[in-house]
PDB file of N, CA and C in Angstrom:
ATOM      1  N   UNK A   1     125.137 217.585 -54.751  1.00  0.00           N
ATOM      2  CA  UNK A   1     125.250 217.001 -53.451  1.00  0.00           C
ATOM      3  C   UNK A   1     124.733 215.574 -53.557  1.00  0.00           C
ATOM      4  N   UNK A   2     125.637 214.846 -53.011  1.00  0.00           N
ATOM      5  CA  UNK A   2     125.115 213.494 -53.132  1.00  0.00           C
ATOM      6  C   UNK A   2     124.384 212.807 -51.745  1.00  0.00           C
ATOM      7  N   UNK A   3     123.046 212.981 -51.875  1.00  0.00           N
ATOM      8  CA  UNK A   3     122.109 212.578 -50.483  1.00  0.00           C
ATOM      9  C   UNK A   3     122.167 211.109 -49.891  1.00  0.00           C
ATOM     10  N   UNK A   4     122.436 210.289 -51.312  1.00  0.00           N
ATOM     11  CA  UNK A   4     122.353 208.800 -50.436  1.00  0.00           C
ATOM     12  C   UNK A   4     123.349 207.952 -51.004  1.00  0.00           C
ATOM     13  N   UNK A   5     123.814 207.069 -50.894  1.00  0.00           N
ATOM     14  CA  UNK A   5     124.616 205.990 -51.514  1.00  0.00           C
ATOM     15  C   UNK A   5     124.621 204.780 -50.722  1.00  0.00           C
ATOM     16  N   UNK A   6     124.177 203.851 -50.970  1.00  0.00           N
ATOM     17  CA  UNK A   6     124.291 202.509 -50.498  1.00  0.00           C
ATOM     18  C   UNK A   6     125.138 201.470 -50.814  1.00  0.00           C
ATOM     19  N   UNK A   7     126.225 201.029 -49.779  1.00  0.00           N
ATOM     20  CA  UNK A   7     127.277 200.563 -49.990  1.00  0.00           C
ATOM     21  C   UNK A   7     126.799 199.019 -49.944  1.00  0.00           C
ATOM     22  N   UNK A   8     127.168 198.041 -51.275  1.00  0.00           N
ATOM     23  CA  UNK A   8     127.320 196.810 -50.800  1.00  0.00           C
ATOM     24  C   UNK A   8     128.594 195.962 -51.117  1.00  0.00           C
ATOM     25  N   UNK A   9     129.573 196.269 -49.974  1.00  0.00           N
ATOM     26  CA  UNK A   9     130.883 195.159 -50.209  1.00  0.00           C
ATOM     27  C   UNK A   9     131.519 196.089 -51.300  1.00  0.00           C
ATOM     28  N   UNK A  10     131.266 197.104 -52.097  1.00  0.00           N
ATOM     29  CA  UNK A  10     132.008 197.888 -53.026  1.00  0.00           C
ATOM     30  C   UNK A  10     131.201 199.133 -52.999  1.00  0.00           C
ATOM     31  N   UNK A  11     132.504 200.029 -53.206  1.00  0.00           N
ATOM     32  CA  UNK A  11     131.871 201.220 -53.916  1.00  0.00           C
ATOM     33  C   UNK A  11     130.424 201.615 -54.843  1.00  0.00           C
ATOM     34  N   UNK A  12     129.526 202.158 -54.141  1.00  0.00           N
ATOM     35  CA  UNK A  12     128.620 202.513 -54.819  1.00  0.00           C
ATOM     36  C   UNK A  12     129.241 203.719 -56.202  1.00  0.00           C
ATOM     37  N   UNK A  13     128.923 203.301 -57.300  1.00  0.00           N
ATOM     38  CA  UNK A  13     129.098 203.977 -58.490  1.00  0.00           C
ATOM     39  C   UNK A  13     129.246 205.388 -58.747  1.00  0.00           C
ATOM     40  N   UNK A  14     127.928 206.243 -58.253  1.00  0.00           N
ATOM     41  CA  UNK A  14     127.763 207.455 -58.340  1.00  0.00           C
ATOM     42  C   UNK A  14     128.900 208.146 -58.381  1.00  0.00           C
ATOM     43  N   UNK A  15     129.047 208.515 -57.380  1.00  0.00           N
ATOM     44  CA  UNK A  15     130.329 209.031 -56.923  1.00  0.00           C
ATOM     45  C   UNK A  15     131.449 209.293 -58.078  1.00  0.00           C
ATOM     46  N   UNK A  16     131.548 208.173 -58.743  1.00  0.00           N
ATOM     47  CA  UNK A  16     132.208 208.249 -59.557  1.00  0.00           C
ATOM     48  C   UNK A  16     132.076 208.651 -60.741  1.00  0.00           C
ATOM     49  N   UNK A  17     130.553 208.734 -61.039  1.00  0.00           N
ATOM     50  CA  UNK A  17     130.312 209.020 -62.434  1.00  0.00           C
ATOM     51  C   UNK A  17     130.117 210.596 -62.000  1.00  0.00           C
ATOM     52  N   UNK A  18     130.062 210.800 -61.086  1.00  0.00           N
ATOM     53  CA  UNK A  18     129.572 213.021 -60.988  1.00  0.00           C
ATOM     54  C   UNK A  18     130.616 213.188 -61.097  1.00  0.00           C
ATOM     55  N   UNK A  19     132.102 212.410 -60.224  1.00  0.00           N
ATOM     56  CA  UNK A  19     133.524 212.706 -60.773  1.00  0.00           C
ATOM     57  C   UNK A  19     133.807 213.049 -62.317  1.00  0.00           C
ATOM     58  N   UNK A  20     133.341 212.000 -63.226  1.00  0.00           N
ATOM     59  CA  UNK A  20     133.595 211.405 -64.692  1.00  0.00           C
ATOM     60  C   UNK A  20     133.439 212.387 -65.673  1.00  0.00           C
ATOM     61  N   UNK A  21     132.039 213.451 -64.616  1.00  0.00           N
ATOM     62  CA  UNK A  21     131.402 214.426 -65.466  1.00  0.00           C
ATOM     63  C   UNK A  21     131.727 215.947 -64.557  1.00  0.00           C
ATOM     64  N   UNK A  22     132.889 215.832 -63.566  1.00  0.00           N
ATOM     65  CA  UNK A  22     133.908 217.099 -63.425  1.00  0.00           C
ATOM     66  C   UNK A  22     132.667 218.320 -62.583  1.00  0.00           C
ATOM     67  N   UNK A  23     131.506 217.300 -61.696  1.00  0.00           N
ATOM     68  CA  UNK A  23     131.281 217.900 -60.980  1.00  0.00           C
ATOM     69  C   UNK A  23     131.408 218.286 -59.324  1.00  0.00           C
ATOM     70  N   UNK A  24     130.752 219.790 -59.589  1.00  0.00           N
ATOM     71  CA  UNK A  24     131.735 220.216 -57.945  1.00  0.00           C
ATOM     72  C   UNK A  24     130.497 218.791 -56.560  1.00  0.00           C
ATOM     73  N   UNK A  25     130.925 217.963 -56.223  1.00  0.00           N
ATOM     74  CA  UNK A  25     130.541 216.753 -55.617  1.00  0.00           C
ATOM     75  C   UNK A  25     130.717 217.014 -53.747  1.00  0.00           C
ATOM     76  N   UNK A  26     129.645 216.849 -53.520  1.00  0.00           N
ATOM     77  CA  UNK A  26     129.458 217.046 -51.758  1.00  0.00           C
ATOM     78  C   UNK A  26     129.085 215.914 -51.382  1.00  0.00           C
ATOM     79  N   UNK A  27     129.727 215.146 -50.925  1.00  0.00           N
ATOM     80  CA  UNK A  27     128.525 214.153 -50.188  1.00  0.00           C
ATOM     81  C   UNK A  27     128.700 213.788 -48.226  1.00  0.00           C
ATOM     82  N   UNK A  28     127.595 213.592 -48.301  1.00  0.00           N
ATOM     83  CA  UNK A  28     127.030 213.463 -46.735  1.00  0.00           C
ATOM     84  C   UNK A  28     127.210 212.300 -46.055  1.00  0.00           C
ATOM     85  N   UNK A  29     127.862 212.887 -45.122  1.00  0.00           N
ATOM     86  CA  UNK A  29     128.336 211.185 -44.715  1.00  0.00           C
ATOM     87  C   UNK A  29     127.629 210.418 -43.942  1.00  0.00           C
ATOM     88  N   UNK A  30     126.663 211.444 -43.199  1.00  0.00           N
ATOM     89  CA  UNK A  30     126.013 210.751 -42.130  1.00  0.00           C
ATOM     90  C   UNK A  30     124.699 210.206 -42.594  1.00  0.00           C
ATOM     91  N   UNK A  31     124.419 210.345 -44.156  1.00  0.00           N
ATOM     92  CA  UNK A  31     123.366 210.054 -44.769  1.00  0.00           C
ATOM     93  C   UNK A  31     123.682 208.691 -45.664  1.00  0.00           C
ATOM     94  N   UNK A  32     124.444 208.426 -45.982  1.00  0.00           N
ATOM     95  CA  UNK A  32     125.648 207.037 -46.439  1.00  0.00           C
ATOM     96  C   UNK A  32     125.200 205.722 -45.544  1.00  0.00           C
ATOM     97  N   UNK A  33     125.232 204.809 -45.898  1.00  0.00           N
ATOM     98  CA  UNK A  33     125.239 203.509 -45.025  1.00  0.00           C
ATOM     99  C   UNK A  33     125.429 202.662 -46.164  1.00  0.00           C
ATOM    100  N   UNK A  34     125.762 201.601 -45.275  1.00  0.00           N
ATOM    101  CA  UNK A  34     126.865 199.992 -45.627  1.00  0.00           C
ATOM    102  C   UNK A  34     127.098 199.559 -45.146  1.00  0.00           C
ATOM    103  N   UNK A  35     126.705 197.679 -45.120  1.00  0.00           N
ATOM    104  CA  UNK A  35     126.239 196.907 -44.444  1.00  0.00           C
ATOM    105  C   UNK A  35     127.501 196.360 -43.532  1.00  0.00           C
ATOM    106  N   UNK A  36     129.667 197.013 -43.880  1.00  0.00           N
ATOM    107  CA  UNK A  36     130.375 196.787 -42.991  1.00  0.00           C
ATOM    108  C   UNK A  36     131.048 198.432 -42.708  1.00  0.00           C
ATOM    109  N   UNK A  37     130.356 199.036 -41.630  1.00  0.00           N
ATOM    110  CA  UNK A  37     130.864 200.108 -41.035  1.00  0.00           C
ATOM    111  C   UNK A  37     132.174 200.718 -41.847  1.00  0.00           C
ATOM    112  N   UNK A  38     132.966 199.682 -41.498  1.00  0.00           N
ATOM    113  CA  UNK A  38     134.680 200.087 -41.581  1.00  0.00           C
ATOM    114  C   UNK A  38     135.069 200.424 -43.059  1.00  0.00           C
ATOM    115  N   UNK A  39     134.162 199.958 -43.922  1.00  0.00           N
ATOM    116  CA  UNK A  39     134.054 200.028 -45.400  1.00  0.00           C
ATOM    117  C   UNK A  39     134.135 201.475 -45.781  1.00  0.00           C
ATOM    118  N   UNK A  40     132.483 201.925 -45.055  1.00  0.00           N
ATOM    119  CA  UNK A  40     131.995 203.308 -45.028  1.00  0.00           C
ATOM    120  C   UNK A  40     133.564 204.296 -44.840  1.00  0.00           C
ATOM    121  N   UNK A  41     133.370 203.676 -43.404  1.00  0.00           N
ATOM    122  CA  UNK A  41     134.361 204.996 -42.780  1.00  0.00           C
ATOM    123  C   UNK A  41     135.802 204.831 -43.909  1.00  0.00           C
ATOM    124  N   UNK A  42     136.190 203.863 -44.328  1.00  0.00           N
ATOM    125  CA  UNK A  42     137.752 203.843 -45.317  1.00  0.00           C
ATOM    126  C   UNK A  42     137.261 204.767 -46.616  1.00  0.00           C
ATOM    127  N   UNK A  43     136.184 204.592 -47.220  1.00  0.00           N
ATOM    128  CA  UNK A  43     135.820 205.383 -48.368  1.00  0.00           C
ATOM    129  C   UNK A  43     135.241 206.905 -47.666  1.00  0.00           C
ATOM    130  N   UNK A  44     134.945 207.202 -46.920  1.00  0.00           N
ATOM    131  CA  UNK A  44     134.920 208.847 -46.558  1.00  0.00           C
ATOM    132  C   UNK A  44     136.021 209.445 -46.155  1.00  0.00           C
ATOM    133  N   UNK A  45     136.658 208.208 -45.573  1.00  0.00           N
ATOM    134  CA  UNK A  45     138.157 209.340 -44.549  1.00  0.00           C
ATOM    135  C   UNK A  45     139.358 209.090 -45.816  1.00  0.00           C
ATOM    136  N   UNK A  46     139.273 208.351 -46.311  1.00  0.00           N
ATOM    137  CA  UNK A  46     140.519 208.240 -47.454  1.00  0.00           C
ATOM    138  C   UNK A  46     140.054 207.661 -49.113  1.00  0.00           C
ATOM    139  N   UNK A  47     138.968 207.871 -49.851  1.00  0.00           N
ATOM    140  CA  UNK A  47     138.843 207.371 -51.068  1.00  0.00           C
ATOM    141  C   UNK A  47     137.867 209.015 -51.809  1.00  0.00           C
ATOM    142  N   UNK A  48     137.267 209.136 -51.156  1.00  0.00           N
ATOM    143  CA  UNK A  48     136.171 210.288 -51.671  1.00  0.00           C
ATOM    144  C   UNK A  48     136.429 211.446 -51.521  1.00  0.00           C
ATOM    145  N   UNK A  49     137.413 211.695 -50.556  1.00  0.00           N
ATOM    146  CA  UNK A  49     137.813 213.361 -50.397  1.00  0.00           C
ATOM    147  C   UNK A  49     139.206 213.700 -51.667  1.00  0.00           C
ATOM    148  N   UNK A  50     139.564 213.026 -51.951  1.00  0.00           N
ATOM    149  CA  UNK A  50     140.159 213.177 -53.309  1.00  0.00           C
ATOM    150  C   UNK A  50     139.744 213.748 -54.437  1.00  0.00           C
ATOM    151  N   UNK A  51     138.710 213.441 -54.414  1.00  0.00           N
ATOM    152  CA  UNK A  51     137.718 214.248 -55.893  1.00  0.00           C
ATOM    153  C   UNK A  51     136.210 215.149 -54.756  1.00  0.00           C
ATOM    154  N   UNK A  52     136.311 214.653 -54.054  1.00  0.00           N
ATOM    155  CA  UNK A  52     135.013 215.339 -53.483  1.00  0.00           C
ATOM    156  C   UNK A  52     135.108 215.990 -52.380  1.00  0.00           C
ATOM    157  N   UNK A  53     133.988 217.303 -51.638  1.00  0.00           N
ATOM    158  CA  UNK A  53     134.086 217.331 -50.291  1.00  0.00           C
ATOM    159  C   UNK A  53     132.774 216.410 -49.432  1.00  0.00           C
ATOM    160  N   UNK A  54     133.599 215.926 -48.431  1.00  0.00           N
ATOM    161  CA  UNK A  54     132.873 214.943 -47.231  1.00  0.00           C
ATOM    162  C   UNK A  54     132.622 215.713 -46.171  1.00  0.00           C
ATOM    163  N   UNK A  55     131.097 215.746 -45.872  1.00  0.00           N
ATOM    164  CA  UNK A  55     130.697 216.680 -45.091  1.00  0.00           C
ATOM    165  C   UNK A  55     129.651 216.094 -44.081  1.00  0.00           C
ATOM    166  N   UNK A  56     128.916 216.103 -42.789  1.00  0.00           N
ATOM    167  CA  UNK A  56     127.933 216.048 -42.501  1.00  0.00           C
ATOM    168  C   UNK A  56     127.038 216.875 -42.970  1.00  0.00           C
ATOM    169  N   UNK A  57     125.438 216.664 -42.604  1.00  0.00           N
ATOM    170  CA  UNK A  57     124.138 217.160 -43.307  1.00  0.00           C
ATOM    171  C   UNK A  57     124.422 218.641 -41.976  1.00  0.00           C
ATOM    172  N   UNK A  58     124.750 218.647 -40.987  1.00  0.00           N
ATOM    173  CA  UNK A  58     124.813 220.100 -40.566  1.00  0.00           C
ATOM    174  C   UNK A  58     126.431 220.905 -40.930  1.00  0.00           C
ATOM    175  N   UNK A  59     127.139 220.703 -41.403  1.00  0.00           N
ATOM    176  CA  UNK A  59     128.370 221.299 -41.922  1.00  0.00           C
ATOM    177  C   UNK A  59     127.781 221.651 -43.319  1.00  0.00           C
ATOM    178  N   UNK A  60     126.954 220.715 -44.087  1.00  0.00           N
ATOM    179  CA  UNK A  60     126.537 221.169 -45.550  1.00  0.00           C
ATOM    180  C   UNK A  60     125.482 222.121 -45.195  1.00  0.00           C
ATOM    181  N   UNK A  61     124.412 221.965 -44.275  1.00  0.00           N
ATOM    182  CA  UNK A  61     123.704 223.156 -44.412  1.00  0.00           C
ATOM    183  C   UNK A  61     124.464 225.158 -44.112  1.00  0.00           C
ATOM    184  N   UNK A  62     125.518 224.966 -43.082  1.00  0.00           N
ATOM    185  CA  UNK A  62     125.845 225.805 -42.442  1.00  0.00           C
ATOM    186  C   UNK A  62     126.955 226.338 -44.147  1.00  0.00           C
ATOM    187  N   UNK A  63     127.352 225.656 -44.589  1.00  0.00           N
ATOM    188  CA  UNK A  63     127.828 225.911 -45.635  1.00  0.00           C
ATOM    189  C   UNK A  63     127.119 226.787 -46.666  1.00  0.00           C
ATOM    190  N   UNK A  64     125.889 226.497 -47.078  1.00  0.00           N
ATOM    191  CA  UNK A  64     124.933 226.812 -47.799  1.00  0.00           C
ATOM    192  C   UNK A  64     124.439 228.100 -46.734  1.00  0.00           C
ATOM    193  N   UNK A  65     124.265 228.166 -45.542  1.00  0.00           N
ATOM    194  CA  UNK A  65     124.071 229.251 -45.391  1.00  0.00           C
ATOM    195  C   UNK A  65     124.683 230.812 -45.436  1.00  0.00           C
ATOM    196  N   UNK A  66     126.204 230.484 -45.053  1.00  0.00           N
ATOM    197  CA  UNK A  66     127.122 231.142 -45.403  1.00  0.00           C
ATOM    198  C   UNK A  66     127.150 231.681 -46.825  1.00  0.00           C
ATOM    199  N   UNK A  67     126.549 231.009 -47.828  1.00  0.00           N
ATOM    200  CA  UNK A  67     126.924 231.239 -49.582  1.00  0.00           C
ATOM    201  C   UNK A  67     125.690 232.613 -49.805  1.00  0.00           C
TER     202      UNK A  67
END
């Protein structure tokens, strides 16, 4: 699960390297920030759900509770 990523003007890295290494990748969106909103929201609603699931911190817990 990926807890934080800090966006500046580009893609924060991570993301890509848990991809690189073919893991199962969660990240939280409401825990994410970057200094132009619209950035954020283009890389959660259309760049990261491709290889990953995009979740809020209460959809990931309710998830985990279910398991």
């Amino acid at each position: 699960m990926l807890l934080r990523a800090i966006f500046y003007g580009q893609a924060d890295h991570r993301p890509y390297c848990a991809r690189d290494r073919d893991f199962n990748l969660i990240i939280l969106r409401d825990i994410c920030t970057c200094g132009a909103p619209d950035v954020l929201e283009f890389f959660m609603d259309r760049v990261f759900p491709i290889f990953a699931r995009v979740m809020t911190v209460e959809q990931a817990i309710a998830s985990v509770q279910r398991s």
